[in-house]
C-alpha atoms as a PDB file:
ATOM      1  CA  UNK A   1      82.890  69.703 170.066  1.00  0.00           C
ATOM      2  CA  UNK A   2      85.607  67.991 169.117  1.00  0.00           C
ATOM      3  CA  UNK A   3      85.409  63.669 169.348  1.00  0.00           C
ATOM      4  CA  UNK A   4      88.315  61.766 171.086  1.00  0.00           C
ATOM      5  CA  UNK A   5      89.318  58.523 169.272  1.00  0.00           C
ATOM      6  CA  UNK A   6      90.776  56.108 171.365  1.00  0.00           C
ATOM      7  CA  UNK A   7      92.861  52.948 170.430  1.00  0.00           C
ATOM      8  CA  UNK A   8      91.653  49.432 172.329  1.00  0.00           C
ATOM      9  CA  UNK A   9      94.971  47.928 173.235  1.00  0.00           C
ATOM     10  CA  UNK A  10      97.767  47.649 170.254  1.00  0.00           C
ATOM     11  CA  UNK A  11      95.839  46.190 167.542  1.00  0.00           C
ATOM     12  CA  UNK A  12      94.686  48.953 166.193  1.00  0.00           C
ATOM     13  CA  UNK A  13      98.682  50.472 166.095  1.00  0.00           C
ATOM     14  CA  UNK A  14      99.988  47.257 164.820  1.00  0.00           C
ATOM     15  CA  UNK A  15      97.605  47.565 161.887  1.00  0.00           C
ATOM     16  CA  UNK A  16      98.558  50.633 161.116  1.00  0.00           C
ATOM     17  CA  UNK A  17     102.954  49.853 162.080  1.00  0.00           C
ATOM     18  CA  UNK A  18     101.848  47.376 158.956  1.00  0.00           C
ATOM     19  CA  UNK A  19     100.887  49.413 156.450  1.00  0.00           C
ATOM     20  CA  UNK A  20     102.386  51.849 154.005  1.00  0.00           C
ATOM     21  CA  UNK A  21     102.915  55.999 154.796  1.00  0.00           C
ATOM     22  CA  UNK A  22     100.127  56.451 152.117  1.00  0.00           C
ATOM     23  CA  UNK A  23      97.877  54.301 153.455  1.00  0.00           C
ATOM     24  CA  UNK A  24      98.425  55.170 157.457  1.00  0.00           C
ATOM     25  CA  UNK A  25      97.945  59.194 156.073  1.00  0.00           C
ATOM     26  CA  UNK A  26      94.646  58.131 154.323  1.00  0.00           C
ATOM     27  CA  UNK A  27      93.119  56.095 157.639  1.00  0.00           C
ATOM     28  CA  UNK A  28      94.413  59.173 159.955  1.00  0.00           C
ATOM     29  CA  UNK A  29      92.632  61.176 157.815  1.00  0.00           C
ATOM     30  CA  UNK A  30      89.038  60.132 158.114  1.00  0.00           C
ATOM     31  CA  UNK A  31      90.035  59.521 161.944  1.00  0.00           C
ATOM     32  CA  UNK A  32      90.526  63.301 161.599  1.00  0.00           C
ATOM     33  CA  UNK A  33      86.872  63.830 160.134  1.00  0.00           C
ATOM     34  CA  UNK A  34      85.674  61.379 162.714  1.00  0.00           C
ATOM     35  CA  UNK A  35      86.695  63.999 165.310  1.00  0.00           C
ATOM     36  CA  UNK A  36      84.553  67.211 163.905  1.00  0.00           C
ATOM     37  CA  UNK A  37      81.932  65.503 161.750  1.00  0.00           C
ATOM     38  CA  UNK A  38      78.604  66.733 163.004  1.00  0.00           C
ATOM     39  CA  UNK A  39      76.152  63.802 162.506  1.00  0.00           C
ATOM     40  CA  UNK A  40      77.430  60.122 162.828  1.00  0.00           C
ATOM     41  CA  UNK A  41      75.893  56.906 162.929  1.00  0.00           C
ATOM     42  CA  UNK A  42      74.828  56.261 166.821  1.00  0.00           C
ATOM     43  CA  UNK A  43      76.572  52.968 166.211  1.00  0.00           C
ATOM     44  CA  UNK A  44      80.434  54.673 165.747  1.00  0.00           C
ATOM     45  CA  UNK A  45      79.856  57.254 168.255  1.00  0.00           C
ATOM     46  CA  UNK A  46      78.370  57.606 171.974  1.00  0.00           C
ATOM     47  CA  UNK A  47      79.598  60.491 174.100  1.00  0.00           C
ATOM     48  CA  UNK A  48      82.112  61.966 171.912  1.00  0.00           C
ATOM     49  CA  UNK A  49      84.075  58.710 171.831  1.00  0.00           C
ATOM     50  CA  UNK A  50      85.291  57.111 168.840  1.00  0.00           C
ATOM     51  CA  UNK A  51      86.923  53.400 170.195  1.00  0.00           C
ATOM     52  CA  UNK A  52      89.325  51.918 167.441  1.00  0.00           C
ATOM     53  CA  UNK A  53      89.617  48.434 168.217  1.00  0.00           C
ATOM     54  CA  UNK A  54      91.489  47.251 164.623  1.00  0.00           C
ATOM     55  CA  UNK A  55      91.829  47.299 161.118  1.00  0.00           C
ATOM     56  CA  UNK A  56      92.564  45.947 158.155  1.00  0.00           C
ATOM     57  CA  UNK A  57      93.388  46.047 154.415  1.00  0.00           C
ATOM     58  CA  UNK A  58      90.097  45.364 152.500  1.00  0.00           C
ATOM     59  CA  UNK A  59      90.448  43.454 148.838  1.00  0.00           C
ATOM     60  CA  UNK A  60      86.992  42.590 148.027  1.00  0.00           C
ATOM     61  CA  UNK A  61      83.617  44.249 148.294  1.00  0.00           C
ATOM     62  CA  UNK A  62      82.986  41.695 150.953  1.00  0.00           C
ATOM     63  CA  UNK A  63      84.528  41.625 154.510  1.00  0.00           C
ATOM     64  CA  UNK A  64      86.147  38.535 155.635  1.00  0.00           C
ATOM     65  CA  UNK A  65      84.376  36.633 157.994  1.00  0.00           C
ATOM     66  CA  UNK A  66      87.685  36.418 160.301  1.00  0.00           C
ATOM     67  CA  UNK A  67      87.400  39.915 160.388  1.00  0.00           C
ATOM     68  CA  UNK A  68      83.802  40.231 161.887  1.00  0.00           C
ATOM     69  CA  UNK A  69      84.312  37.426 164.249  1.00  0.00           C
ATOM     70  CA  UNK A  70      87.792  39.528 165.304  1.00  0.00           C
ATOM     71  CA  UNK A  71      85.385  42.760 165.607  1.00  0.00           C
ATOM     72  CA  UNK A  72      83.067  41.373 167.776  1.00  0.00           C
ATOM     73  CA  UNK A  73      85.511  39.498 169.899  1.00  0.00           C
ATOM     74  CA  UNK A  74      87.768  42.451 170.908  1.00  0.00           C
ATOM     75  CA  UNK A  75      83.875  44.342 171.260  1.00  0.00           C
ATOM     76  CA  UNK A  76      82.720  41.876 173.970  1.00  0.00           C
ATOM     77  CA  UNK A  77      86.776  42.105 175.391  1.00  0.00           C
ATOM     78  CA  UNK A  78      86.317  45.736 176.174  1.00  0.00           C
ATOM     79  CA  UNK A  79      82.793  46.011 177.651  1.00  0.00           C
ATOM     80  CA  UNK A  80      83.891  42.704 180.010  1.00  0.00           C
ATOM     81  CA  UNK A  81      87.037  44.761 181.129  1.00  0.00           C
ATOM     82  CA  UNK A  82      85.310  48.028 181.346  1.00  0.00           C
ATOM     83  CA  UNK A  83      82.993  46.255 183.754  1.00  0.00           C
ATOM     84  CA  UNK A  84      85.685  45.399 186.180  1.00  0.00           C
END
């Protein structure tokens, strides 16, 4: 069975308007594994749904703080507007 990924609003397009062909073929590319893999994480996938909500261009081993807080933001933004 094949996984549906799904954008949340434009961030997740934005981020990827804002990088380079190379990188935007390399990032569609694991989306495409994402879709057939057999065993994921519980925490990426529930019922055949991968939900994209952004991205960004990582230069350290350690992810910006900015970029957690941005994460779980746009999380909670979702599940309060999929409630309505």
């Amino acid at each position: 069975m094949e996984r549906r990924i799904c954008a949340y609003r434009n961030y997740f397009t934005d981020f990827i308007a804002s990088i380079k062909e190379v990188e935007a073929r390399k990032v569609f590319y694991v989306l495409d594994m994402l879709k057939v893999q057999e065993r994921l994480s519980e925490k990426f996938v529930k019922q055949n749904v991968v939900l994209l909500f952004n991205g960004f261009t990582k230069k350290t081993q350690k992810t910006p703080r900015r970029e957690i807080d941005l994460a779980k933001r746009l999380k909670k933004e979702y599940y309060a507007e999929k409630r309505k």
